[in-house]
C-alpha atoms as a PDB file:
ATOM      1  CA  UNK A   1      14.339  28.909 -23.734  1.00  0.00           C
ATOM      2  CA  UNK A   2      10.786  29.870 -22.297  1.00  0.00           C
ATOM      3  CA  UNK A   3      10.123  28.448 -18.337  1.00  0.00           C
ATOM      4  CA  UNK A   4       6.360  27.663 -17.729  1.00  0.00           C
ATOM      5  CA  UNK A   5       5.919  28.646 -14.094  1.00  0.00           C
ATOM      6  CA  UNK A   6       3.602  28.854 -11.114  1.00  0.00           C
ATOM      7  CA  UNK A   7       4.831  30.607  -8.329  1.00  0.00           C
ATOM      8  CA  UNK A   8       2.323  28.753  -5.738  1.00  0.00           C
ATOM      9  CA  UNK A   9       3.332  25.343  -6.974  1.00  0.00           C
ATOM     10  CA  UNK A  10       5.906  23.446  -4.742  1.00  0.00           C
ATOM     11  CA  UNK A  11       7.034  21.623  -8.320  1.00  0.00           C
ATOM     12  CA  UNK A  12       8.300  24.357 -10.294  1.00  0.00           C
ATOM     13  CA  UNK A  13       9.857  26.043  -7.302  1.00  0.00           C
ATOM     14  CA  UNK A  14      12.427  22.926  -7.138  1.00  0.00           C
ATOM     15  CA  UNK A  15      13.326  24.582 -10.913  1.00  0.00           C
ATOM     16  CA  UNK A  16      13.246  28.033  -9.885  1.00  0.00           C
ATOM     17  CA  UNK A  17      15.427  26.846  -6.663  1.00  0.00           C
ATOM     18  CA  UNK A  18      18.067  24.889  -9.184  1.00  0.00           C
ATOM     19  CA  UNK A  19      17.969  27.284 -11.448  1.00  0.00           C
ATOM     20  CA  UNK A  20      18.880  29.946  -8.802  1.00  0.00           C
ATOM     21  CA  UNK A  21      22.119  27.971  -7.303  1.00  0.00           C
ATOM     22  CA  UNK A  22      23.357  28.008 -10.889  1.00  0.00           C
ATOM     23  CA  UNK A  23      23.250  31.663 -12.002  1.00  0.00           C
ATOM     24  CA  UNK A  24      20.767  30.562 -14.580  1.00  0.00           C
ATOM     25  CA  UNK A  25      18.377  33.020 -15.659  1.00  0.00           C
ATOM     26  CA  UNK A  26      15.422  32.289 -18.269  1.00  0.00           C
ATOM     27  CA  UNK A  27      12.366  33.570 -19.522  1.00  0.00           C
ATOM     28  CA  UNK A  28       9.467  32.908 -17.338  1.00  0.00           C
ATOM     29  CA  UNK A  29       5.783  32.355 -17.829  1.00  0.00           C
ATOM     30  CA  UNK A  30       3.397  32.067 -15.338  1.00  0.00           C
ATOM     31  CA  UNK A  31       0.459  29.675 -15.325  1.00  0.00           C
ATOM     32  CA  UNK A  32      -2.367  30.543 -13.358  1.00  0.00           C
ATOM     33  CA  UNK A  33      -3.699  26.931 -11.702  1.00  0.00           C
ATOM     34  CA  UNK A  34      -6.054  28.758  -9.284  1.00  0.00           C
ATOM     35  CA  UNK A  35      -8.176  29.790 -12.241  1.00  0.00           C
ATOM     36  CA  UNK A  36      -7.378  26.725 -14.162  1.00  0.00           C
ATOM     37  CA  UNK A  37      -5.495  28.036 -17.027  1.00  0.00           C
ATOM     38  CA  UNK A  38      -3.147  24.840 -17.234  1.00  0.00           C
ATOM     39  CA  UNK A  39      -6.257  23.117 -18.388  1.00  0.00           C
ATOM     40  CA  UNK A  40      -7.062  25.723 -21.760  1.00  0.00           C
ATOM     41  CA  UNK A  41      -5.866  25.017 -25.066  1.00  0.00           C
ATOM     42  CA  UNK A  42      -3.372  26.883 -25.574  1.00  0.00           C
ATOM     43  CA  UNK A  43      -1.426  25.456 -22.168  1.00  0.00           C
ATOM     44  CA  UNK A  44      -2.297  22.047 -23.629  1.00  0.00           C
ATOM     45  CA  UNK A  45      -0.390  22.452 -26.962  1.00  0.00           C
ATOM     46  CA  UNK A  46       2.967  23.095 -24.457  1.00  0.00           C
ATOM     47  CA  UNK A  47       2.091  20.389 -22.535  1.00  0.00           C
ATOM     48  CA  UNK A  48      -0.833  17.920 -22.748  1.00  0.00           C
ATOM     49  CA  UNK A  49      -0.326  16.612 -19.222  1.00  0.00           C
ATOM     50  CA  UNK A  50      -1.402  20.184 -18.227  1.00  0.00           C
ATOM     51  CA  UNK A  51       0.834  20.279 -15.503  1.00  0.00           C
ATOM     52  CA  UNK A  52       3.957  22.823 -14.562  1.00  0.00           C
ATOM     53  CA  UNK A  53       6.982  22.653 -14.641  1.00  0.00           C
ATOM     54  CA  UNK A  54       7.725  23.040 -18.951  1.00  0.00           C
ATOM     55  CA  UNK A  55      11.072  24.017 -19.764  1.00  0.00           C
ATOM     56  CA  UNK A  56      10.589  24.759 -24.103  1.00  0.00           C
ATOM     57  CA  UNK A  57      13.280  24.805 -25.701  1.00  0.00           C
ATOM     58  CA  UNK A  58      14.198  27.288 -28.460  1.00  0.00           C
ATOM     59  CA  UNK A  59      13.137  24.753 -31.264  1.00  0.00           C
ATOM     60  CA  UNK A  60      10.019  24.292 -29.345  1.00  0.00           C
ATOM     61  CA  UNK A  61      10.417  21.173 -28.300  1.00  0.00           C
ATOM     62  CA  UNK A  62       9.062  20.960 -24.440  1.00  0.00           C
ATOM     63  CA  UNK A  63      11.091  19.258 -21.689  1.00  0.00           C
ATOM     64  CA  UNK A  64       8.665  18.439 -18.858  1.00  0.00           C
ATOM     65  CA  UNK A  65       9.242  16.687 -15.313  1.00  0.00           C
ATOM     66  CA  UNK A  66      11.388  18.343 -12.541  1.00  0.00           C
ATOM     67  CA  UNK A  67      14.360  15.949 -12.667  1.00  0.00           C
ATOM     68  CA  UNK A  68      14.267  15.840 -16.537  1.00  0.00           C
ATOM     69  CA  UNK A  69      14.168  19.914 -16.763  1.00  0.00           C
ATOM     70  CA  UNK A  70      16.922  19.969 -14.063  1.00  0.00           C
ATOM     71  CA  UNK A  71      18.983  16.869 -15.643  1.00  0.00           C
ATOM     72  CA  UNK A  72      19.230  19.256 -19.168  1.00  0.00           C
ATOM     73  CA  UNK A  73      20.065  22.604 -17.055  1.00  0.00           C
ATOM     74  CA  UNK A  74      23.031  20.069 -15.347  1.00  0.00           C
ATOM     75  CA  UNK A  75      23.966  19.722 -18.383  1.00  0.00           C
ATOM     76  CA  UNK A  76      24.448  22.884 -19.659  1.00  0.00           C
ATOM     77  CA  UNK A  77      25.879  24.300 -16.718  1.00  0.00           C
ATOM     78  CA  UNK A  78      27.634  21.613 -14.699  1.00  0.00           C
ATOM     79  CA  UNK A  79      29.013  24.043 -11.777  1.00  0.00           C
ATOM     80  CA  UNK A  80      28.588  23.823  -9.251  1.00  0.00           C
ATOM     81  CA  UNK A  81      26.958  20.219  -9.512  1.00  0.00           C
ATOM     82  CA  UNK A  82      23.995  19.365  -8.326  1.00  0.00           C
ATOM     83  CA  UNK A  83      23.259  15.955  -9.167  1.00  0.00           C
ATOM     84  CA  UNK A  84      26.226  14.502  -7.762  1.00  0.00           C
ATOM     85  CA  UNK A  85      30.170  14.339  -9.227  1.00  0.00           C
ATOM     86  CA  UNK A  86      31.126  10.922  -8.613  1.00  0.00           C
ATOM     87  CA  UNK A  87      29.215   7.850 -10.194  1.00  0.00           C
ATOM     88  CA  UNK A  88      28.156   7.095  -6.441  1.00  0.00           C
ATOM     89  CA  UNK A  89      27.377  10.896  -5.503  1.00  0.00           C
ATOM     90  CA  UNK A  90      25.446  10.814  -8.703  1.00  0.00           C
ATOM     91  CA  UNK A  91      23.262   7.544  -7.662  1.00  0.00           C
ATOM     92  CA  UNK A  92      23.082   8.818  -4.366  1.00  0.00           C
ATOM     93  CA  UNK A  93      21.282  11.652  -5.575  1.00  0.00           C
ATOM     94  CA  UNK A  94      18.637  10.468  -7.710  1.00  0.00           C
ATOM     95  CA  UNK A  95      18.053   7.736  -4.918  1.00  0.00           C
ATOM     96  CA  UNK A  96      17.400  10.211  -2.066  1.00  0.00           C
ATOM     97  CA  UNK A  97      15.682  12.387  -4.489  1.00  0.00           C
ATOM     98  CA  UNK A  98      12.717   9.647  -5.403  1.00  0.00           C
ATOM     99  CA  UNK A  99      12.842   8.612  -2.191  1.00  0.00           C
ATOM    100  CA  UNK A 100      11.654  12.297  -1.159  1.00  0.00           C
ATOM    101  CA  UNK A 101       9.563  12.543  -4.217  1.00  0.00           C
ATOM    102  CA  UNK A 102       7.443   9.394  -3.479  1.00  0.00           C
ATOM    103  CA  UNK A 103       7.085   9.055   0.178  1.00  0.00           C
ATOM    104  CA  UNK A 104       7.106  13.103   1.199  1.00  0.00           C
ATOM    105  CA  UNK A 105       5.727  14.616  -1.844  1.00  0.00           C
ATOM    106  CA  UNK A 106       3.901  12.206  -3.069  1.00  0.00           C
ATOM    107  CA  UNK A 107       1.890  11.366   0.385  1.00  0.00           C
ATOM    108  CA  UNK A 108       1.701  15.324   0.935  1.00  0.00           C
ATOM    109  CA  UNK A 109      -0.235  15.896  -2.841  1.00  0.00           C
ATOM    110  CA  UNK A 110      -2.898  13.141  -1.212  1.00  0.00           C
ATOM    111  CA  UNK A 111      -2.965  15.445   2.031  1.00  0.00           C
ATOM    112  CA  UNK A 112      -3.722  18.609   0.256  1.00  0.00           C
ATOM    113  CA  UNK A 113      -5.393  17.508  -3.019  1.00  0.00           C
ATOM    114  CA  UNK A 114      -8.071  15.048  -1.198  1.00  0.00           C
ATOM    115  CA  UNK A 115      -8.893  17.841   1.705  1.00  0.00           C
ATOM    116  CA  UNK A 116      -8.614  21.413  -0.486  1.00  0.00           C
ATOM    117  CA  UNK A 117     -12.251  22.706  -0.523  1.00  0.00           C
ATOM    118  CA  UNK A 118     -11.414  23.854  -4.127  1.00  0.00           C
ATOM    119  CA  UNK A 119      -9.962  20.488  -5.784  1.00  0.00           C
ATOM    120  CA  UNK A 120     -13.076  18.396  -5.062  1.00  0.00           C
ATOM    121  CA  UNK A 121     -13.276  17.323  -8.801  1.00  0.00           C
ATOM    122  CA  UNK A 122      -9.326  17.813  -9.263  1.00  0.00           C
ATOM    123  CA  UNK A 123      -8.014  15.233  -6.253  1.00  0.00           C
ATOM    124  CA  UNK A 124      -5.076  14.437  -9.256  1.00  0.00           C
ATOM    125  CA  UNK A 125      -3.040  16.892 -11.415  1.00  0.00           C
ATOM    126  CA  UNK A 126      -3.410  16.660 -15.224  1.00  0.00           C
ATOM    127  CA  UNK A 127      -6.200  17.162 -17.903  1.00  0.00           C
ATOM    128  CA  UNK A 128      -8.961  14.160 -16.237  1.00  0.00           C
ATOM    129  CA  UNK A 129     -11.379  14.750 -13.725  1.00  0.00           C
ATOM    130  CA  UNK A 130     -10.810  12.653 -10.197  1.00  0.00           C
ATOM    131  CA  UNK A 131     -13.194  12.921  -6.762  1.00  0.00           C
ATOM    132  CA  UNK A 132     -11.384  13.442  -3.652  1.00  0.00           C
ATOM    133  CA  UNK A 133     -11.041  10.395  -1.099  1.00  0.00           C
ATOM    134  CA  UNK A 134     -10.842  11.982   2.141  1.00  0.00           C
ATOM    135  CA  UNK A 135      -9.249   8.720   3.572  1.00  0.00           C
ATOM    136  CA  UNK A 136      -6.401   9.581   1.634  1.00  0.00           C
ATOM    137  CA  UNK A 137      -6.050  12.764   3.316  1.00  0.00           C
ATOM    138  CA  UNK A 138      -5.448  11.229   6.259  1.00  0.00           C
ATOM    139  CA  UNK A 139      -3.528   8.998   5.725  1.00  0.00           C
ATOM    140  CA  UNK A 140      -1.160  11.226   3.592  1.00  0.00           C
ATOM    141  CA  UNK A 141      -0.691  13.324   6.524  1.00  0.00           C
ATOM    142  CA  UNK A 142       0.575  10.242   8.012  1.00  0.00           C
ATOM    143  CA  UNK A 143       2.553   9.198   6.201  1.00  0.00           C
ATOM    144  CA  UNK A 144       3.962  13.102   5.768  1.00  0.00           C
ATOM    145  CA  UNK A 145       4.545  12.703   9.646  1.00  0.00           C
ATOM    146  CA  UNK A 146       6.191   9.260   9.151  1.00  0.00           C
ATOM    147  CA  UNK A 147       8.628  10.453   6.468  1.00  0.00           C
ATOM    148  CA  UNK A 148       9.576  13.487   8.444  1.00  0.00           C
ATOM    149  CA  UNK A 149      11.026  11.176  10.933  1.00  0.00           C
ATOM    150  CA  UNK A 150      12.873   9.025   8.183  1.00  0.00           C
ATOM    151  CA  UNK A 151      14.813  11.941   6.871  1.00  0.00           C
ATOM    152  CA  UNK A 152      15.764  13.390  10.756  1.00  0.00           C
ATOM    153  CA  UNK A 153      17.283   9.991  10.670  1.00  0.00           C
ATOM    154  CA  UNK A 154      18.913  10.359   7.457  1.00  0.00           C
ATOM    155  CA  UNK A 155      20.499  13.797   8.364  1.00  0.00           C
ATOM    156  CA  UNK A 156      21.704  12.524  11.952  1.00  0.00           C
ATOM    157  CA  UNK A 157      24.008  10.451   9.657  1.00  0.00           C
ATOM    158  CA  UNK A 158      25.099  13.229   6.979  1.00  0.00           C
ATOM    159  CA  UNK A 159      25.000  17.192   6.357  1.00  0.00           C
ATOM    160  CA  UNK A 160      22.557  16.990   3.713  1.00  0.00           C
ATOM    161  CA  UNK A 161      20.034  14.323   2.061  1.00  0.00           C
ATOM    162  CA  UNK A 162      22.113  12.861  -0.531  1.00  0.00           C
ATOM    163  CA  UNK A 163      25.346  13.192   1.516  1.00  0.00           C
ATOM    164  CA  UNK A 164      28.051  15.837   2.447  1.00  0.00           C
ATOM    165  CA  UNK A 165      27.059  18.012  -0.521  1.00  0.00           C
ATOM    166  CA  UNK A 166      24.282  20.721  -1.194  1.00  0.00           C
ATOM    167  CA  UNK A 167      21.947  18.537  -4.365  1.00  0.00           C
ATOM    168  CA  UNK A 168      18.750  18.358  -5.909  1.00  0.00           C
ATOM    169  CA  UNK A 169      17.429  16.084  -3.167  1.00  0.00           C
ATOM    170  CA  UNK A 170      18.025  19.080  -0.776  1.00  0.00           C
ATOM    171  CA  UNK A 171      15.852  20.994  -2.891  1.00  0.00           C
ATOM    172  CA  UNK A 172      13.174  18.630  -2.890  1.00  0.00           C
ATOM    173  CA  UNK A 173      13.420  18.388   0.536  1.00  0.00           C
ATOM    174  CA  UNK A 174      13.271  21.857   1.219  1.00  0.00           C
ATOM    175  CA  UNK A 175      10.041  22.404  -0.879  1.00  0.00           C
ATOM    176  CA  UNK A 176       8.382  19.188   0.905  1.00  0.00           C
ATOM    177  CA  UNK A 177       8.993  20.678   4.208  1.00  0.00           C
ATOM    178  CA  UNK A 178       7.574  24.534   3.804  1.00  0.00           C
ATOM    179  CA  UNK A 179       4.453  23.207   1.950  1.00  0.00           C
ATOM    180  CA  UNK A 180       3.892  20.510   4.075  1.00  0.00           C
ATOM    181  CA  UNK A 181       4.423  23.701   6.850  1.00  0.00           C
ATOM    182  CA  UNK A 182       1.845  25.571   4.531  1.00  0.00           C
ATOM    183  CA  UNK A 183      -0.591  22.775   4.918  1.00  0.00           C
ATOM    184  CA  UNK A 184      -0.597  23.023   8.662  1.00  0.00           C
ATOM    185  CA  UNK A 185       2.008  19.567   9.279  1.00  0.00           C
ATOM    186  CA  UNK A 186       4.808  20.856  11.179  1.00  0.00           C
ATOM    187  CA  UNK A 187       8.121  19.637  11.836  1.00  0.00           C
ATOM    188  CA  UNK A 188       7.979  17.607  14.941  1.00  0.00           C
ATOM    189  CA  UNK A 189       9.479  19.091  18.180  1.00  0.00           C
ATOM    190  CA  UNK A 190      12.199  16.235  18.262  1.00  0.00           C
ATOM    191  CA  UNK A 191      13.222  16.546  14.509  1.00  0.00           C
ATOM    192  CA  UNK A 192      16.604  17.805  15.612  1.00  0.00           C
ATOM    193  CA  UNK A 193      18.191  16.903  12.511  1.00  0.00           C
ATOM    194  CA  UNK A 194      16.025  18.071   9.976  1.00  0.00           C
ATOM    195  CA  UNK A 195      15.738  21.612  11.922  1.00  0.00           C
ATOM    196  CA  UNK A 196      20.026  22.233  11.744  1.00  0.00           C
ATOM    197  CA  UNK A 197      19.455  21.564   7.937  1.00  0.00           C
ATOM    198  CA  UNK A 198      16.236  23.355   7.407  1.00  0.00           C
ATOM    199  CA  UNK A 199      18.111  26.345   9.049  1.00  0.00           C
ATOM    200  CA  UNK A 200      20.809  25.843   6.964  1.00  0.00           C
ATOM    201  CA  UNK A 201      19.305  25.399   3.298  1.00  0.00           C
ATOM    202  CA  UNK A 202      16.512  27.864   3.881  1.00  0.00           C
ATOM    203  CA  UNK A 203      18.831  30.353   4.550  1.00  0.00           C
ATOM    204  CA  UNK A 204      20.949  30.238   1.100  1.00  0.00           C
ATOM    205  CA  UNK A 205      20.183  32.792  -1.585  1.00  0.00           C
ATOM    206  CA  UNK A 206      18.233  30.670  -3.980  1.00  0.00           C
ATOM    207  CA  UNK A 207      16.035  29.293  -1.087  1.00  0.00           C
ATOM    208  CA  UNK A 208      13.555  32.577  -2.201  1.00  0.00           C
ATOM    209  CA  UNK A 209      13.413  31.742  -5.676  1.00  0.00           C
END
């Protein structure tokens, strides 16, 4: 198996992260975004959405999305679990996973990618051409601030996002808060909750991944 990478990228990190809590080691391959090479040919043959993570298999077929590369690594190596044991564990998961995906991540791509000086044609990921809208920028950083509060509510109620077990979701979490950190929205003072967890999942092994 061949992993396309970008070590900048808050996307593939959640792979590198997963991959790391499992023991998993695999070929890497590093995509340059800064310099656009995700948009060349040869990039586009792997993946025509010409966007990281790829996970390529050894027949060549290529495995895209973070949840679908991690799903088939689950697979493979199902300790320790990740997405949940128990059918309820397992929904529990994928439900606080989206719901970091679409109203952290999600609102924190139209922060950055509607403000960066050097995406002004490139406000979206993938092979078309899209003008920034500042007014998204804003209010993505809103709504980064607003969803920082929902999930110091969530973890006043549990030891991590998807419950009383290490997942996926904390991994998404954990790469939603250090680039939102890296785009200048920090924690708020009275995020309690979400600061005894941060402490606690940035500090395990595969955090540096």
């Amino acid at each position: 198996m061949k992993f396309y990478d970008c070590k900048t990228a808050p996307s593939p990190r959640r792979v590198r992260v997963f991959l790391a809590e499992k023991g998993v080691e695999i070929e890497t391959v590093q995509v340059d975004l800064a310099s656009g090479e995700q948009l060349g040919d040869a990039f586009k043959a792997v993946n025509p959405d010409c966007v990281v993570p790829v996970l390529q298999l050894d027949d060549g077929q290529c495995i895209t999305e973070v949840v679908a590369i991690c799903s088939y690594i689950e697979a493979l190596h199902p300790e320790p679990a990740l997405m949940g044991e128990t059918p309820l564990d397992k929904a529990a998961v994928l439900m606080w996973n989206a719901k970091v995906e679409q109203q952290g991540l999600s609102a924190m791509a139209d922060a950055f990618r509607n403000s960066a000086s050097g995406l002004r044609e490139r406000a979206l990921p993938g092979p078309d051409a899209y003008a920034q809208i500042p007014e998204l920028a804003v209010r993505g950083r809103a709504r980064v601030e607003h969803f920082m509060r929902r999930l110091d509510e969530r973890l006043a109620e549990c030891t991590y996002v998807a419950g009383d077990f290490f997942s996926i979701a904390d991994i998404t979490a954990l790469a939603f808060v250090d680039f939102a950190a890296w785009i200048k929205i920090p924690l708020p003072d009275d995020a309690v909750n979400v600061a005894r967890w941060y402490e606690a999942v940035s500090g395990r092994p595969s955090a540096k991944a």
